[in-house]
PDB file of N, CA and C in Angstrom:
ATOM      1  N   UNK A   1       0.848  -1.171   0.000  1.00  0.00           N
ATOM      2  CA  UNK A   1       0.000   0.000   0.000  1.00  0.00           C
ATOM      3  C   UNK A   1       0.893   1.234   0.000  1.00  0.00           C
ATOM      4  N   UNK A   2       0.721   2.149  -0.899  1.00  0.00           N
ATOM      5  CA  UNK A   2       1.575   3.626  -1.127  1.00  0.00           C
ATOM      6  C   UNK A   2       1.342   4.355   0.193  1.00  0.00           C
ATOM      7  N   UNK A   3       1.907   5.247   0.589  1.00  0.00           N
ATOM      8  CA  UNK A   3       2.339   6.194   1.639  1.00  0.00           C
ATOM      9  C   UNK A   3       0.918   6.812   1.335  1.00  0.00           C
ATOM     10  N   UNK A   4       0.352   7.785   0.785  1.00  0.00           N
ATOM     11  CA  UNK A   4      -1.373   8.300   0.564  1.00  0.00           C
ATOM     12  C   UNK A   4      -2.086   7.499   1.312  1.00  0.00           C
ATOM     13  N   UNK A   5      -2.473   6.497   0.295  1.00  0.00           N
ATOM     14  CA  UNK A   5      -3.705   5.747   0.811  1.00  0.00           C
ATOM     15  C   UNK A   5      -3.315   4.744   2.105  1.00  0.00           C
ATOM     16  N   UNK A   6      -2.167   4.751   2.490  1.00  0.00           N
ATOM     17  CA  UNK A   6      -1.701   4.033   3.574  1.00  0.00           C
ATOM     18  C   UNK A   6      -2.468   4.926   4.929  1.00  0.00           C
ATOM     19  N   UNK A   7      -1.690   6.484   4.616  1.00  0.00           N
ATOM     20  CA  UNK A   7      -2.460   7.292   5.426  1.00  0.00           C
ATOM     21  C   UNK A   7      -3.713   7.376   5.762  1.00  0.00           C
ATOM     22  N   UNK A   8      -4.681   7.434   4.696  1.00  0.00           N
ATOM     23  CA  UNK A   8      -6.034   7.430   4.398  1.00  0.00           C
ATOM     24  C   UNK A   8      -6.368   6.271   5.443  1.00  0.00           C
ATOM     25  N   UNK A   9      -5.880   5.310   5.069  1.00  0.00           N
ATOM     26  CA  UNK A   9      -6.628   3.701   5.872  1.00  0.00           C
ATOM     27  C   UNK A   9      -6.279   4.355   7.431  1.00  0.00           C
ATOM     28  N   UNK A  10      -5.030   4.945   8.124  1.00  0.00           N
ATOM     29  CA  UNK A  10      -4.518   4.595   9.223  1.00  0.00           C
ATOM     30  C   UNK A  10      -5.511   5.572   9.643  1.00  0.00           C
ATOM     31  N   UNK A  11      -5.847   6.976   9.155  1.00  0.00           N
ATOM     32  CA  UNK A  11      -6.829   7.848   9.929  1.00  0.00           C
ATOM     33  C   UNK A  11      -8.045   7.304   9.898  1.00  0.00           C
ATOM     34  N   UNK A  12      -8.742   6.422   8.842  1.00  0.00           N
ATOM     35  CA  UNK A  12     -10.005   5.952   8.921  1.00  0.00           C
ATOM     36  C   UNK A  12      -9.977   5.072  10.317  1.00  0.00           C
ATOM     37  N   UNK A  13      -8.659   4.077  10.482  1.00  0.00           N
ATOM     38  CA  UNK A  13      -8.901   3.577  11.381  1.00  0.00           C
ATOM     39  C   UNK A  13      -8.650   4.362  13.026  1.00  0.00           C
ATOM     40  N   UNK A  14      -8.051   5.111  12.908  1.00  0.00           N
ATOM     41  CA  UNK A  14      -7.488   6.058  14.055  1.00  0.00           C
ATOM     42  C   UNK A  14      -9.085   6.459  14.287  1.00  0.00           C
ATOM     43  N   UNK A  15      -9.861   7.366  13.877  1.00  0.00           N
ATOM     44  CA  UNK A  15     -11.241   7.627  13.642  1.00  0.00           C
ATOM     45  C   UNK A  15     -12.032   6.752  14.105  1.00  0.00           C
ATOM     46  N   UNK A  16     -11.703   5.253  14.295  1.00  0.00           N
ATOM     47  CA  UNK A  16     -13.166   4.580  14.449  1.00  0.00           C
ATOM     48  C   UNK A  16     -12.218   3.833  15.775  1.00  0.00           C
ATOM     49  N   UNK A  17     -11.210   4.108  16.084  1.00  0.00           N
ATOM     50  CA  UNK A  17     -10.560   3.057  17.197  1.00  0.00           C
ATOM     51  C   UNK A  17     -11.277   4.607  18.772  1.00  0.00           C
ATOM     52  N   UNK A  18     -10.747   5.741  17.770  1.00  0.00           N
ATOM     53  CA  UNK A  18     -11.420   7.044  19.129  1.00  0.00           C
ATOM     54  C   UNK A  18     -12.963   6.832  19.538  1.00  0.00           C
ATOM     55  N   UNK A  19     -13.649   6.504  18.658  1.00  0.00           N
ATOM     56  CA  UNK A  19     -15.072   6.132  18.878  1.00  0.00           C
ATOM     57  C   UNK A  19     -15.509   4.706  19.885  1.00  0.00           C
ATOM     58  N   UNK A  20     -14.566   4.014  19.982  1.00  0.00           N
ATOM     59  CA  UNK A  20     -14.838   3.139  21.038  1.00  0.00           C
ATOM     60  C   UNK A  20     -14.531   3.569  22.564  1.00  0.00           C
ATOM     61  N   UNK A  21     -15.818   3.134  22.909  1.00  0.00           N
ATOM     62  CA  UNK A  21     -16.305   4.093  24.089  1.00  0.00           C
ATOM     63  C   UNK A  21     -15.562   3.499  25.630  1.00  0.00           C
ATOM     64  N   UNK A  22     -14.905   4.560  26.837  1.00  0.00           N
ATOM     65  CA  UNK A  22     -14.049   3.921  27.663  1.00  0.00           C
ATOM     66  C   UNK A  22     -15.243   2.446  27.806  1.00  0.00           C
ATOM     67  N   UNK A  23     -14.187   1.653  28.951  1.00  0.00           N
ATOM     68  CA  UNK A  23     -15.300   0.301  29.056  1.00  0.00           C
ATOM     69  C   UNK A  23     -15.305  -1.202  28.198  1.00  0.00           C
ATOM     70  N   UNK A  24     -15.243  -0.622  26.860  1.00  0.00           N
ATOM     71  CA  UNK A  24     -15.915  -1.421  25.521  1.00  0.00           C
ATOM     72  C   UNK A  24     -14.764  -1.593  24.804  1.00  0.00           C
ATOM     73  N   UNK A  25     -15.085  -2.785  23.989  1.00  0.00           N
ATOM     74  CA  UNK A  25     -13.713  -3.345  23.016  1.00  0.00           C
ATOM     75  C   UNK A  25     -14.558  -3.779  21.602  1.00  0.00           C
ATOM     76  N   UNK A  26     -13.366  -2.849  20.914  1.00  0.00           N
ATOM     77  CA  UNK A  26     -13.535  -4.166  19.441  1.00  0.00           C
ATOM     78  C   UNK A  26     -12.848  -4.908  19.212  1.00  0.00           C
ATOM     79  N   UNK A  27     -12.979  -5.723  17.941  1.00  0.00           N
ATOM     80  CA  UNK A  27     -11.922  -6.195  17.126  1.00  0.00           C
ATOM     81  C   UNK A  27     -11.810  -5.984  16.311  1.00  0.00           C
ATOM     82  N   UNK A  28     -10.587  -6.037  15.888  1.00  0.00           N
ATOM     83  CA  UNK A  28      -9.803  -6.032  14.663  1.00  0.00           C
ATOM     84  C   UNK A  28     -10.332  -6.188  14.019  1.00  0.00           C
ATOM     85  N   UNK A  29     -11.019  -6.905  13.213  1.00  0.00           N
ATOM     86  CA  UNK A  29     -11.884  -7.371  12.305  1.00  0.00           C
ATOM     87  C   UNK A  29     -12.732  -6.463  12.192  1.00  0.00           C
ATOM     88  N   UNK A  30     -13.526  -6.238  13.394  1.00  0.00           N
ATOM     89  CA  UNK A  30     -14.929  -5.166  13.348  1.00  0.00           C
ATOM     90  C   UNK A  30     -14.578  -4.058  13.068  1.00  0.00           C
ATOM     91  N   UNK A  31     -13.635  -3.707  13.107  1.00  0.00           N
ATOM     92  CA  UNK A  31     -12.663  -2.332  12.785  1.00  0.00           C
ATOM     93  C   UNK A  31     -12.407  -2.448  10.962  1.00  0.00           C
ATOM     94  N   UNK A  32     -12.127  -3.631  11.240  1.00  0.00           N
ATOM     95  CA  UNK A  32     -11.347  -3.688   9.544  1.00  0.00           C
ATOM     96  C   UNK A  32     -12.636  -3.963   8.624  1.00  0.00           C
ATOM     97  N   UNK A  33     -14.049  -3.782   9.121  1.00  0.00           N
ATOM     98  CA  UNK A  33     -14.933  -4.169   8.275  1.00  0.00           C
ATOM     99  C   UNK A  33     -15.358  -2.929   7.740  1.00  0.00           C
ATOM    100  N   UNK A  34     -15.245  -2.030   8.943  1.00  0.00           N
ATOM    101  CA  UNK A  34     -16.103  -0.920   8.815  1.00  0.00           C
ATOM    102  C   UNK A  34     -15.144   0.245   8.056  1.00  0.00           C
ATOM    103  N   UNK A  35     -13.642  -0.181   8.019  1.00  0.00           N
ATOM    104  CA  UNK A  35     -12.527   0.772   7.270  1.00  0.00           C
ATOM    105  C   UNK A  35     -12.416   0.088   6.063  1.00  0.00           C
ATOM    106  N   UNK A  36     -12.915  -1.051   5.626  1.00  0.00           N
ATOM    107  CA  UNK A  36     -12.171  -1.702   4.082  1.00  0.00           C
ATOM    108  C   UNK A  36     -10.925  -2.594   4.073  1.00  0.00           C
ATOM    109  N   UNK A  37     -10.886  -3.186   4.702  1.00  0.00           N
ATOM    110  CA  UNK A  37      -9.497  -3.546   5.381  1.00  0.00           C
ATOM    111  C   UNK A  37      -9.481  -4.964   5.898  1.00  0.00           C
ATOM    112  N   UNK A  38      -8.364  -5.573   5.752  1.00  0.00           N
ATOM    113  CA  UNK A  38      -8.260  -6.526   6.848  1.00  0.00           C
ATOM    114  C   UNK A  38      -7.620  -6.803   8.319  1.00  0.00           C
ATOM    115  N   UNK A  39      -8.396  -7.081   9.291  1.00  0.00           N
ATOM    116  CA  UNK A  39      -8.089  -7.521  10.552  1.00  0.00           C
ATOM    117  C   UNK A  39      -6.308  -7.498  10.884  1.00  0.00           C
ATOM    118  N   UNK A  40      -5.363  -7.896   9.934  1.00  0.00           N
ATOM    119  CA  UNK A  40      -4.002  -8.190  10.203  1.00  0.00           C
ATOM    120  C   UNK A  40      -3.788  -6.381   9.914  1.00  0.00           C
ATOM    121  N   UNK A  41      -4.217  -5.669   8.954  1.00  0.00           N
ATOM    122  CA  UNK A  41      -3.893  -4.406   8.570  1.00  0.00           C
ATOM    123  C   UNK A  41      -4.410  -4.170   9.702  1.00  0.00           C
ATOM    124  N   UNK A  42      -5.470  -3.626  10.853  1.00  0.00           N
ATOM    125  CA  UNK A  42      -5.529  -2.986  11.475  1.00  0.00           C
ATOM    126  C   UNK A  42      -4.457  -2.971  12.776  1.00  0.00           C
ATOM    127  N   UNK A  43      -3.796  -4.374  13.058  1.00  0.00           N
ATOM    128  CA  UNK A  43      -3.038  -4.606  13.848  1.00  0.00           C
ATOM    129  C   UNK A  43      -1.858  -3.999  13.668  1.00  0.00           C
ATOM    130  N   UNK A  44      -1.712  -3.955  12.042  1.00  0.00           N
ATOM    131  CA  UNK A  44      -0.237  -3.137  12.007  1.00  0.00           C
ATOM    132  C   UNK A  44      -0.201  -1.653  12.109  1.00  0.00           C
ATOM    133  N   UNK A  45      -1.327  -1.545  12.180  1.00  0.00           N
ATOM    134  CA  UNK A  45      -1.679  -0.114  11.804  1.00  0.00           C
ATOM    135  C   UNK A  45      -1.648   0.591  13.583  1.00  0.00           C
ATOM    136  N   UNK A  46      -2.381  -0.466  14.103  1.00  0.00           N
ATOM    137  CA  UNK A  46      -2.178  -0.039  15.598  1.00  0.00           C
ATOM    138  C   UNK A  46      -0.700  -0.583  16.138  1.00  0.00           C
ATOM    139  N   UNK A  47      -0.064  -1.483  15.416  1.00  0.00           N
ATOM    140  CA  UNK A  47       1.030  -1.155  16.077  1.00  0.00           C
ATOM    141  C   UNK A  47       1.999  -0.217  16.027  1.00  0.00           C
ATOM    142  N   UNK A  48       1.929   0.386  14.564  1.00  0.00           N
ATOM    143  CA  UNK A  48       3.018   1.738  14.316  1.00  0.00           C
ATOM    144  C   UNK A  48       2.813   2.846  15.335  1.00  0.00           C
ATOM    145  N   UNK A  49       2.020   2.211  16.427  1.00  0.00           N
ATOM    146  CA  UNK A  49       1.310   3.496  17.530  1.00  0.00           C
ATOM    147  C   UNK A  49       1.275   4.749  17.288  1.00  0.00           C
ATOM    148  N   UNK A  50       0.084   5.710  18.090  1.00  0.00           N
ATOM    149  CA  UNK A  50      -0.257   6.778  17.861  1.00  0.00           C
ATOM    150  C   UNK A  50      -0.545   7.616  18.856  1.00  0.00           C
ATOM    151  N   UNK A  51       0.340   8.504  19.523  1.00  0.00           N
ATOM    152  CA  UNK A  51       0.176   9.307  20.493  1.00  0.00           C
ATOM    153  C   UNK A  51      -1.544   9.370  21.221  1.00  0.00           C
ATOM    154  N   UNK A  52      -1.880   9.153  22.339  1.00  0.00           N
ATOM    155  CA  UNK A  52      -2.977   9.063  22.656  1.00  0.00           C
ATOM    156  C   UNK A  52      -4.257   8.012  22.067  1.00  0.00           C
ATOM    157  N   UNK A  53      -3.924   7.890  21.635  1.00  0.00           N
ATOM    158  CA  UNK A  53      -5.439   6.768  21.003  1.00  0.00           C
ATOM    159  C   UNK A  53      -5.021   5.366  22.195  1.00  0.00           C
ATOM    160  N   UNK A  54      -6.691   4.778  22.193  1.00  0.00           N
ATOM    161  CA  UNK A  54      -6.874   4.218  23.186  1.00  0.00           C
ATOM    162  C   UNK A  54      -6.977   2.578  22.497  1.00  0.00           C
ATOM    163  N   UNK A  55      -5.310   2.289  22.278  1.00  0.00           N
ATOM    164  CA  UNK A  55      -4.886   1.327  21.825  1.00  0.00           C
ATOM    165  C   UNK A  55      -5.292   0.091  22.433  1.00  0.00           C
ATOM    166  N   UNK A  56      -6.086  -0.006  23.596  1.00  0.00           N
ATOM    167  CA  UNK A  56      -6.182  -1.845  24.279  1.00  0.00           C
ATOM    168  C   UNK A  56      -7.241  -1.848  24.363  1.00  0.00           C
ATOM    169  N   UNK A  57      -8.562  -0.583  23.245  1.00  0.00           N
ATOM    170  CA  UNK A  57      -9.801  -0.365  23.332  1.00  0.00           C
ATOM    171  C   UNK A  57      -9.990  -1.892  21.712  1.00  0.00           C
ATOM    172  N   UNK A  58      -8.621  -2.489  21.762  1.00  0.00           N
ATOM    173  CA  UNK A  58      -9.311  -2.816  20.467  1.00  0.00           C
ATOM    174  C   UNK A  58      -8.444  -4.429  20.382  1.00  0.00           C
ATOM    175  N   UNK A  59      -8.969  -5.582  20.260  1.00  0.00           N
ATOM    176  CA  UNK A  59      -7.971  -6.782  20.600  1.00  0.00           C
ATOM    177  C   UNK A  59      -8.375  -7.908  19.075  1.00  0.00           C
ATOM    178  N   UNK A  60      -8.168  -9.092  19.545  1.00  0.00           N
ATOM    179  CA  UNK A  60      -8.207 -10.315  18.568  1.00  0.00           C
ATOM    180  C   UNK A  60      -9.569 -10.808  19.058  1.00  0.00           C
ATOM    181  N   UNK A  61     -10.469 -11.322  18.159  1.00  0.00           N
ATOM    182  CA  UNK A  61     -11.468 -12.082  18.440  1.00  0.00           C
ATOM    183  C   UNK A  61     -11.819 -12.853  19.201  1.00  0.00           C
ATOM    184  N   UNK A  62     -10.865 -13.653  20.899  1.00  0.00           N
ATOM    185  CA  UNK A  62     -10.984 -14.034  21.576  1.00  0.00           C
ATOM    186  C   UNK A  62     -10.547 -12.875  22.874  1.00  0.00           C
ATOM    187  N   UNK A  63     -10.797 -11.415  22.415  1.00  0.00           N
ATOM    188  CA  UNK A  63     -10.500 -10.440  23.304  1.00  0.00           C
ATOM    189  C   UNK A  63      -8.861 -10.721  24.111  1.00  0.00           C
ATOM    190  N   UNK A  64      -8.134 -10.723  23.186  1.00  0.00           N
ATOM    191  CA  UNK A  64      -7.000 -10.791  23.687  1.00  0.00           C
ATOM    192  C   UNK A  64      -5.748  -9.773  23.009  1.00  0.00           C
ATOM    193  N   UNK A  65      -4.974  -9.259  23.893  1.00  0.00           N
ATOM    194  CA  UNK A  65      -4.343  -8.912  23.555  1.00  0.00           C
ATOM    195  C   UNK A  65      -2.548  -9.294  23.334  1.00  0.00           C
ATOM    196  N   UNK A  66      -1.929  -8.586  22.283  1.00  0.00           N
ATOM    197  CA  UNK A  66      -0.204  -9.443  22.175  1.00  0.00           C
ATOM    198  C   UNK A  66       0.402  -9.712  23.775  1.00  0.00           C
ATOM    199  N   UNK A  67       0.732 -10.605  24.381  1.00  0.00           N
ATOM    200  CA  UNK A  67       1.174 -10.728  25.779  1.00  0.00           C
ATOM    201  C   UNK A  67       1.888  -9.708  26.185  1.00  0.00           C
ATOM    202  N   UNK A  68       2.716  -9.125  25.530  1.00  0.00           N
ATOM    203  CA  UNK A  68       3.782  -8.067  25.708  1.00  0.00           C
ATOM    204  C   UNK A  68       3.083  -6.524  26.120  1.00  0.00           C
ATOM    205  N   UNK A  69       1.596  -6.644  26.027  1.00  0.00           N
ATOM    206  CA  UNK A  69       1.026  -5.302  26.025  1.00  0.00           C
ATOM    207  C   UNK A  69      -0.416  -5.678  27.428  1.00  0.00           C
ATOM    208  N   UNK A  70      -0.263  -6.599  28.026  1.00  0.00           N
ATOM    209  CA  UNK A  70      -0.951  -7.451  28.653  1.00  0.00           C
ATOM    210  C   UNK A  70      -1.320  -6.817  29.788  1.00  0.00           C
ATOM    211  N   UNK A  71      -0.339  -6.338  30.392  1.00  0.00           N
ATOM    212  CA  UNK A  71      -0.475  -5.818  32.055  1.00  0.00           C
ATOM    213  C   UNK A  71      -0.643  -4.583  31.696  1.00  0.00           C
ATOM    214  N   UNK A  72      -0.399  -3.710  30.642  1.00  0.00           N
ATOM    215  CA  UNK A  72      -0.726  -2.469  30.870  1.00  0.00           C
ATOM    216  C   UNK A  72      -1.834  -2.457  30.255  1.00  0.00           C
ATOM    217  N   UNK A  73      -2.484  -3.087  29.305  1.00  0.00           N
ATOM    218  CA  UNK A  73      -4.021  -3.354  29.000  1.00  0.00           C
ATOM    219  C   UNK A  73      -4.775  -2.707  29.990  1.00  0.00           C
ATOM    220  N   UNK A  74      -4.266  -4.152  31.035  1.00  0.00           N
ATOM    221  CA  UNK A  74      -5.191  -4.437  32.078  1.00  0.00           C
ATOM    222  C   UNK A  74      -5.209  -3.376  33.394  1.00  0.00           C
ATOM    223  N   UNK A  75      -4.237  -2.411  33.022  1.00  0.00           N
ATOM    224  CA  UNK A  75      -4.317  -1.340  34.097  1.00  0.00           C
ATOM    225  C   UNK A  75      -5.533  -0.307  33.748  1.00  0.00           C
ATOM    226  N   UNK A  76      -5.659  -0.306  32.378  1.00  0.00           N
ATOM    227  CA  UNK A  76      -6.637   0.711  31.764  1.00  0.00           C
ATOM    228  C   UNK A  76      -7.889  -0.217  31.973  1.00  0.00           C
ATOM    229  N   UNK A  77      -7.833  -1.258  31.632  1.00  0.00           N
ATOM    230  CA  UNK A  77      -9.019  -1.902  31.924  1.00  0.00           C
ATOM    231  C   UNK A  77      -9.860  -1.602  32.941  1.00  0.00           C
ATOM    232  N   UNK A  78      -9.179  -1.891  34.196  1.00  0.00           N
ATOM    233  CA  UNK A  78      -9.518  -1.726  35.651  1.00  0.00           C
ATOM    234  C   UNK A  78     -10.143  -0.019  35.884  1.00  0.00           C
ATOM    235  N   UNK A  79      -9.136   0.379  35.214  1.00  0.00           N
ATOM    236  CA  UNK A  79      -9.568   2.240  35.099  1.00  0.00           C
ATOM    237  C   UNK A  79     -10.939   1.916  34.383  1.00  0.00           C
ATOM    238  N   UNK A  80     -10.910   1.674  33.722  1.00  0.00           N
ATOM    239  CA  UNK A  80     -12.035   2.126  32.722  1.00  0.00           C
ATOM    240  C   UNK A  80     -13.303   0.949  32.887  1.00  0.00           C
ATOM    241  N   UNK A  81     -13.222   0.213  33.928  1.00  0.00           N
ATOM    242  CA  UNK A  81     -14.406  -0.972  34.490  1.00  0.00           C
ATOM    243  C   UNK A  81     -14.836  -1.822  33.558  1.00  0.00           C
ATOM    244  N   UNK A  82     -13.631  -2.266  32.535  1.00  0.00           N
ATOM    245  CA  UNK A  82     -14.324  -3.173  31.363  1.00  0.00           C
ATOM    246  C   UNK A  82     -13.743  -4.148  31.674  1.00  0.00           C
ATOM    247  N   UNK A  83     -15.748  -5.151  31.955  1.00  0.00           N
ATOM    248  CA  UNK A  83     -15.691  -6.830  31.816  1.00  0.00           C
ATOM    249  C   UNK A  83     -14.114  -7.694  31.252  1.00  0.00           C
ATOM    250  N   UNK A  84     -13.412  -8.096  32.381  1.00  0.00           N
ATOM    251  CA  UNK A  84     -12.228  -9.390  31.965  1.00  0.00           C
ATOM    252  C   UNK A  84     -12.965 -10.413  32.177  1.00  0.00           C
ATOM    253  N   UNK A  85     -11.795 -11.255  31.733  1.00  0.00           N
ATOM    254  CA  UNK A  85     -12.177 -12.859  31.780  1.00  0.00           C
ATOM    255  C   UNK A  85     -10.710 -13.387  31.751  1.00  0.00           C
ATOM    256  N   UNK A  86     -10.267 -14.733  32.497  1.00  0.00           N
ATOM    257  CA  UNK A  86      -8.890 -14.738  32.493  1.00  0.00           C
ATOM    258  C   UNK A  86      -7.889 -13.567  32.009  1.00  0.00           C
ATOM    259  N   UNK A  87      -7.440 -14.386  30.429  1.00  0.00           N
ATOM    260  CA  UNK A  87      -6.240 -13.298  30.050  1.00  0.00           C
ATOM    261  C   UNK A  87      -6.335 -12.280  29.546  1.00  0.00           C
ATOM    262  N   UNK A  88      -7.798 -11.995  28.952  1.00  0.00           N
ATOM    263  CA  UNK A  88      -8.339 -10.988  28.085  1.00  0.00           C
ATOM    264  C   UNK A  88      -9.836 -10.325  28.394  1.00  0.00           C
ATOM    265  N   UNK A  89     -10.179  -9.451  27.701  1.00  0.00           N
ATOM    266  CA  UNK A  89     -11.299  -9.014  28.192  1.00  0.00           C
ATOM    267  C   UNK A  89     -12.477 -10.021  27.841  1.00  0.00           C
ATOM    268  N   UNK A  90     -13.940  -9.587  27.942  1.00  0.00           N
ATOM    269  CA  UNK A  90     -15.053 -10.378  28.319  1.00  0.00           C
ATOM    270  C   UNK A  90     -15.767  -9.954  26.729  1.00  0.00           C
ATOM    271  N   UNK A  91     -15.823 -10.211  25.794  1.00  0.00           N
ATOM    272  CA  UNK A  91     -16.179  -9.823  24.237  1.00  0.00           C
ATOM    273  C   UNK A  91     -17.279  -9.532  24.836  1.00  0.00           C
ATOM    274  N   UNK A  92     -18.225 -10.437  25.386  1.00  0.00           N
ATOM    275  CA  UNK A  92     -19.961 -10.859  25.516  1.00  0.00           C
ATOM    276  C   UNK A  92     -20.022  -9.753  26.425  1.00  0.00           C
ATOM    277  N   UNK A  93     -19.805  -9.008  27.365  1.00  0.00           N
ATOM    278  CA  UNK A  93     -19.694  -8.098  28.128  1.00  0.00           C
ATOM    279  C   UNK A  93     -19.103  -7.166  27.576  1.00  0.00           C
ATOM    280  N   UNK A  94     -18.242  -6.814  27.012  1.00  0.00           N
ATOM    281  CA  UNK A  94     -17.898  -5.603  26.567  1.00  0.00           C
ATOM    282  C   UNK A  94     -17.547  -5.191  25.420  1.00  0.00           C
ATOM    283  N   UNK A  95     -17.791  -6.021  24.000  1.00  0.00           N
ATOM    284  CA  UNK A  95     -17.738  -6.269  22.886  1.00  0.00           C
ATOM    285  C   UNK A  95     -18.463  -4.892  22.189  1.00  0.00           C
ATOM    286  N   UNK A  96     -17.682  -4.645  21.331  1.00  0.00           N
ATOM    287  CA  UNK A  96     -18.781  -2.549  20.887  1.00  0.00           C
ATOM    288  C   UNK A  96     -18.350  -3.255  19.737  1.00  0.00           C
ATOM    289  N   UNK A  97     -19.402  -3.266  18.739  1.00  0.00           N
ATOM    290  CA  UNK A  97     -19.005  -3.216  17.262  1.00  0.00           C
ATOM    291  C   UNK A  97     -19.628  -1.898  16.338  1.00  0.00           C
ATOM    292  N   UNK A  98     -18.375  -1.730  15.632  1.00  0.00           N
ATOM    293  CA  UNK A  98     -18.645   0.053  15.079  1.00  0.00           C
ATOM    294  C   UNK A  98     -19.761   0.342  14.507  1.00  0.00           C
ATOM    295  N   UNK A  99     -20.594   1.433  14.189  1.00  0.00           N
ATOM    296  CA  UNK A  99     -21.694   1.266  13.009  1.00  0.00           C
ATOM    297  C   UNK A  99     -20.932   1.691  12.118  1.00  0.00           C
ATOM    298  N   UNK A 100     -21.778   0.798  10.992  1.00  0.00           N
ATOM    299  CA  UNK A 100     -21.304   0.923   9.476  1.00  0.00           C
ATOM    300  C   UNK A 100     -21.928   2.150   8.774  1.00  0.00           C
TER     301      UNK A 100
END
């Protein structure tokens, strides 16, 4: 993907990752449906990180996040009172999927 439309995708998704509300999680996928995109693109896209955006508002389809980003997830989690479950959050409890 060219540097332009690379941009284009990363603000569409930057845009719909701010809209998930404290509390609530998407996924990747639900993200990548509603930007044009696939699920692995949004991951890379959130990993090139982005000053402030609420990066652990958004995980893998079994609400999980890369282990390496795990405990500080879960500090915001606790802040922000969103449903866990063992290692990851609670989808069925706190699952937000974007409108299209």
């Amino acid at each position: 993907m060219r540097g332009g439309a690379r941009d284009e995708l990363s603000e569409s998704v930057a845009e719909v990752v701010a809209d998930v509300p404290p509390g609530r999680v998407a996924t990747y996928g639900a993200i990548a449906a509603v930007v044009g995109t696939g699920a692995r693109q949004v991951g890379r896209i959130l990993a090139d990180g982005r000053p402030g955006w609420p990066w652990w508002r958004v995980t893998n389809a079994r609400g999980l996040l890369p282990e390496a980003l795990r405990a500080q997830a879960f500090e915001q989690y606790e802040a922000e009172g969103t449903p866990t479950r063992g290692e990851g959050v609670d989808l069925r409890r706190a699952g937000w999927v974007p409108p299209f």
